[in-house]
N, C-alpha and C. Protein backbone atom coordinates (compact mmCIF):
# COMPACT_ATOMS: atom_id res chain seq x y z
N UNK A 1 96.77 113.30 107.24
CA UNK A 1 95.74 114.17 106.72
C UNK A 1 96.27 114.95 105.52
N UNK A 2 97.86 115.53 105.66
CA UNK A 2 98.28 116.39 104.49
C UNK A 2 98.29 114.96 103.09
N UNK A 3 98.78 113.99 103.50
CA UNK A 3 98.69 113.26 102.86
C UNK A 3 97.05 112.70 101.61
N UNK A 4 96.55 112.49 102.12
CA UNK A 4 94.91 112.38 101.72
C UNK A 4 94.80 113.75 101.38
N UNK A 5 94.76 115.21 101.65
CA UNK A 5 94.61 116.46 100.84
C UNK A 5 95.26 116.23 99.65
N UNK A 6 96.89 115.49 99.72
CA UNK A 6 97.11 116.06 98.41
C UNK A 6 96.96 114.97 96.99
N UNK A 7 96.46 113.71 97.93
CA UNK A 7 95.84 113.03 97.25
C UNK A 7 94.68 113.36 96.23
N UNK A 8 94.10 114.23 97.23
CA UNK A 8 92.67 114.42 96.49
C UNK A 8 92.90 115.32 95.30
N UNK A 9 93.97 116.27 95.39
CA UNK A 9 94.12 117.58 95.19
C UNK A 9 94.87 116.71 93.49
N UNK A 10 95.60 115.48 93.48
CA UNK A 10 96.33 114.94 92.46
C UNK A 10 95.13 114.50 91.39
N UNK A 11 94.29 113.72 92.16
CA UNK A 11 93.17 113.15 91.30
C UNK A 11 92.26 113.91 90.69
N UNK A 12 92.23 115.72 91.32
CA UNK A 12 91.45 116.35 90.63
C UNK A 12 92.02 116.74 89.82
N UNK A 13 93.18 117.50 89.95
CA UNK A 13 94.31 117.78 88.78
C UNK A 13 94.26 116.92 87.87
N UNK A 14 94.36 115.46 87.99
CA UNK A 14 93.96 114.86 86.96
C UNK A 14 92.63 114.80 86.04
N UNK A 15 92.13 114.93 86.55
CA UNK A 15 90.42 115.16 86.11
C UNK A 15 90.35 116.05 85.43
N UNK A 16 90.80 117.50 86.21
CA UNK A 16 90.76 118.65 84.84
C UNK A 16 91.73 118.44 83.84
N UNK A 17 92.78 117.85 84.04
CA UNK A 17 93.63 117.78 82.80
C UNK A 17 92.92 117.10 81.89
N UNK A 18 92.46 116.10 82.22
CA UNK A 18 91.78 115.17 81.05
C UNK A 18 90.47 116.01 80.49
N UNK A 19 89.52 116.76 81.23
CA UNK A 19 88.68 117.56 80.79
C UNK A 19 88.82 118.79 79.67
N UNK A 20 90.19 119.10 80.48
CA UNK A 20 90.66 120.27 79.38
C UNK A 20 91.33 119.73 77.86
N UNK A 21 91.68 118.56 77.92
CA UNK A 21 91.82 117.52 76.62
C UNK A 21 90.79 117.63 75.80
N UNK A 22 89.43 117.04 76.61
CA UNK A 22 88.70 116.56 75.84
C UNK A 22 87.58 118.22 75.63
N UNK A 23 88.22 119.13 75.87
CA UNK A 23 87.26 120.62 75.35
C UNK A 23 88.17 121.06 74.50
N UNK A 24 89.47 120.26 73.99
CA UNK A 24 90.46 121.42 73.03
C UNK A 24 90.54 120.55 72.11
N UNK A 25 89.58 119.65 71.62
CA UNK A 25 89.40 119.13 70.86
C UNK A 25 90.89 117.53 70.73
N UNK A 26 91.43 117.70 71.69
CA UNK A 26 91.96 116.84 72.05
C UNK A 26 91.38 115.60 72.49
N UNK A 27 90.93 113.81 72.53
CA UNK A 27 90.13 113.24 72.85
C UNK A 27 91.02 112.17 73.31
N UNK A 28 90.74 111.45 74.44
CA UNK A 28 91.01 110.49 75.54
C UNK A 28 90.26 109.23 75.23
N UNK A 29 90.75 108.17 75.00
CA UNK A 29 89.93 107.18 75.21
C UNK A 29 89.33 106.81 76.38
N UNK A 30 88.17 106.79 76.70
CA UNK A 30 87.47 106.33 78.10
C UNK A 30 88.24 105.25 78.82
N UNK A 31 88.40 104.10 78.20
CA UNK A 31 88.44 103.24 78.67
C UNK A 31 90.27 103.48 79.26
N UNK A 32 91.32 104.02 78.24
CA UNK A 32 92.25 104.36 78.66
C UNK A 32 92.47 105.54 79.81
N UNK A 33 91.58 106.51 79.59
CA UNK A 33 91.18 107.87 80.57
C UNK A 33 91.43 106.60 82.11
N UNK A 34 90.23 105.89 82.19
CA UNK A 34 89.77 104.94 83.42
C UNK A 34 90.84 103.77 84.26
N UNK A 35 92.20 103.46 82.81
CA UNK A 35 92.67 102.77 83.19
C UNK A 35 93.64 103.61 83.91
N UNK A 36 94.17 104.67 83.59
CA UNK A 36 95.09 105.37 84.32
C UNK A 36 94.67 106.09 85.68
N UNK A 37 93.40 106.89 85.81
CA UNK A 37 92.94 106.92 86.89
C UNK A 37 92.48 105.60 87.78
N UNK A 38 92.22 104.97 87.42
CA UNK A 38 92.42 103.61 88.23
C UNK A 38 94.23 103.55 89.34
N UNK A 39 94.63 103.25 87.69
CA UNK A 39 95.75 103.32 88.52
C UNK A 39 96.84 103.81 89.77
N UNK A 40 96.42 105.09 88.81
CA UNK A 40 96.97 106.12 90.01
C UNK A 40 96.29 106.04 91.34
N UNK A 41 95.31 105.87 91.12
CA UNK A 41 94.16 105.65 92.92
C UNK A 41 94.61 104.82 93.61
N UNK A 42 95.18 103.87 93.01
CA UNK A 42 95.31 102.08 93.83
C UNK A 42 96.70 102.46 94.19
N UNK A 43 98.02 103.26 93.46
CA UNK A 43 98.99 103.93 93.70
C UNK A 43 98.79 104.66 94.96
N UNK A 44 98.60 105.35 94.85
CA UNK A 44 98.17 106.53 96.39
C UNK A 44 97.70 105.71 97.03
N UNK A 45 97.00 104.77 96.60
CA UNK A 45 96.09 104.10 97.77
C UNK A 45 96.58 103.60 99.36
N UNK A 46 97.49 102.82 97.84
CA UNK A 46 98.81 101.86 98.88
C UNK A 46 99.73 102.61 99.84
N UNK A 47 100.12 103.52 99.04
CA UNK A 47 101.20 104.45 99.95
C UNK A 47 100.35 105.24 101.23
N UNK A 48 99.11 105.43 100.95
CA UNK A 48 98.27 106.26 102.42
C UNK A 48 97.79 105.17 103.05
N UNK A 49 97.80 103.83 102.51
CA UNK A 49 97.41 102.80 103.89
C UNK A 49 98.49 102.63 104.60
N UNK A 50 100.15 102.67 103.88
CA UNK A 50 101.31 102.18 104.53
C UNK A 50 101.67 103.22 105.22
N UNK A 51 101.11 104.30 104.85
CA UNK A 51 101.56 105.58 105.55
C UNK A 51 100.64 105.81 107.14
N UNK A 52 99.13 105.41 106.97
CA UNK A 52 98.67 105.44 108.06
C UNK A 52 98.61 104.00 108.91
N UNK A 53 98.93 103.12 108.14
CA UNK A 53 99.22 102.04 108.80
C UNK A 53 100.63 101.86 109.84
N UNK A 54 101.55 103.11 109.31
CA UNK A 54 102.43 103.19 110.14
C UNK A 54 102.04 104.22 111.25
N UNK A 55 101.50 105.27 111.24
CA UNK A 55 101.07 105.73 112.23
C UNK A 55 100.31 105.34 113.13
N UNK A 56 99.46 104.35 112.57
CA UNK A 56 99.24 103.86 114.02
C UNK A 56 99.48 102.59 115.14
N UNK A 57 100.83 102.47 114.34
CA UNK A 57 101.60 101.91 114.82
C UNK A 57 102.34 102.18 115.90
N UNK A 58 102.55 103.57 115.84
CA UNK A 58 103.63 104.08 116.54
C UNK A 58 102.85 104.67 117.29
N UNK A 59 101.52 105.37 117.25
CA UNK A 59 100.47 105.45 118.33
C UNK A 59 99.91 104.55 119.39
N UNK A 60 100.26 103.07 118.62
CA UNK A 60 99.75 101.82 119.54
C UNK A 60 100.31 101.77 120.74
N UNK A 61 101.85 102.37 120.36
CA UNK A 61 103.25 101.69 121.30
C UNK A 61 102.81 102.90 122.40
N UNK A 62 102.87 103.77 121.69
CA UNK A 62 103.02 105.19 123.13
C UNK A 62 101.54 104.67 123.85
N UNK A 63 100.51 104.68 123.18
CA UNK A 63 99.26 104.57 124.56
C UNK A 63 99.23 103.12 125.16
N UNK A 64 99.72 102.38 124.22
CA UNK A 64 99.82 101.33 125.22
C UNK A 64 100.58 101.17 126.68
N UNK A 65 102.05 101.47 126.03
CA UNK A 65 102.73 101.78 127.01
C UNK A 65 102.46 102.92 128.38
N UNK A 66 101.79 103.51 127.88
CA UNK A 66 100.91 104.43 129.07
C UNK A 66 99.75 104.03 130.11
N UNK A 67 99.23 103.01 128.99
CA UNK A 67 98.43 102.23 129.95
C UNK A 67 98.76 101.03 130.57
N UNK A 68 99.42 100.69 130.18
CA UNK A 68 100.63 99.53 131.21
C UNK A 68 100.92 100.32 132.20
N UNK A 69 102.24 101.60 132.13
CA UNK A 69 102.18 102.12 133.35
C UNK A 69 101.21 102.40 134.28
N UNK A 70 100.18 103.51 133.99
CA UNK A 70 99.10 103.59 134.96
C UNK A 70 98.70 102.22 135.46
N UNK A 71 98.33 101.27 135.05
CA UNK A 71 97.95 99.51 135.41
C UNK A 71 98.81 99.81 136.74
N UNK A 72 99.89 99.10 135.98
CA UNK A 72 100.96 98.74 136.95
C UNK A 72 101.32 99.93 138.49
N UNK A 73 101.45 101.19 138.06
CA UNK A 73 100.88 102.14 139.17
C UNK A 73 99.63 102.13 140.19
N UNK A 74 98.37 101.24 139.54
CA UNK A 74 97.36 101.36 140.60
C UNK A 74 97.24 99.96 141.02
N UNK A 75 98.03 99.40 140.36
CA UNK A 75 98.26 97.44 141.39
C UNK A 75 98.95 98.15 142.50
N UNK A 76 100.01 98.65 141.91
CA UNK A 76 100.97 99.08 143.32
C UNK A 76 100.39 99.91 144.38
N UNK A 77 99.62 100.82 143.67
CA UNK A 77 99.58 101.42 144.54
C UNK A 77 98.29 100.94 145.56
N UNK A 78 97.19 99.98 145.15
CA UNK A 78 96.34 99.26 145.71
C UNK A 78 97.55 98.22 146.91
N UNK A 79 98.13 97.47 146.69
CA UNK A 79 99.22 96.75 146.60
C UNK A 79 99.76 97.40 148.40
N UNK A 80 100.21 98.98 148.12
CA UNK A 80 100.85 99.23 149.66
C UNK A 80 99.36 99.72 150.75
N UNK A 81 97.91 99.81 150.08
CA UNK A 81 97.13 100.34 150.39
C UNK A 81 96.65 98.82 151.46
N UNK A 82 96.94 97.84 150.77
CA UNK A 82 96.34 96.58 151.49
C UNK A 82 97.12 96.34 152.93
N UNK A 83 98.70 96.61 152.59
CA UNK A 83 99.79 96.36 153.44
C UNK A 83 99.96 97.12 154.40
């Protein structure tokens, strides 16, 4: 989540920078303006999919593994209930 905030927080920074360019009589080419914000997006992009792609990775393992145990706890414990 801090991740994606400061994502957002980069792309706006970028936005006003380029705004405040183009009010100080400073001028951006559009098409160059577009290619760099492009860029940078698909940049962040990658790093917050690999970033949440690893988290829930490591979320998979812990609840899985939790629900294996409980499983395996109510075979057994069905298991001495029969016996």
């Amino acid at each position: 989540m801090k991740k994606a905030k400061s994502f957002v927080l980069a792309i706006s920074g970028i936005l006003l920078l380029f705004a405040a360019c183009t009010d100080s009589g400073l001028s951006v080419d559009p098409a160059k303006q577009k290619a760099i914000i492009d860029s940078t997006f698909a940049a962040r992009s990658v790093v917050l999919k690999d970033s949440i792609s690893q988290v829930c990775e490591e979320r998979m393992k812990i609840e899985v593994a939790a629900r294996a145990d409980s499983t395996i706890l109510a075979i057994q414990a069905a298991n001495e209930e029969a016996n």
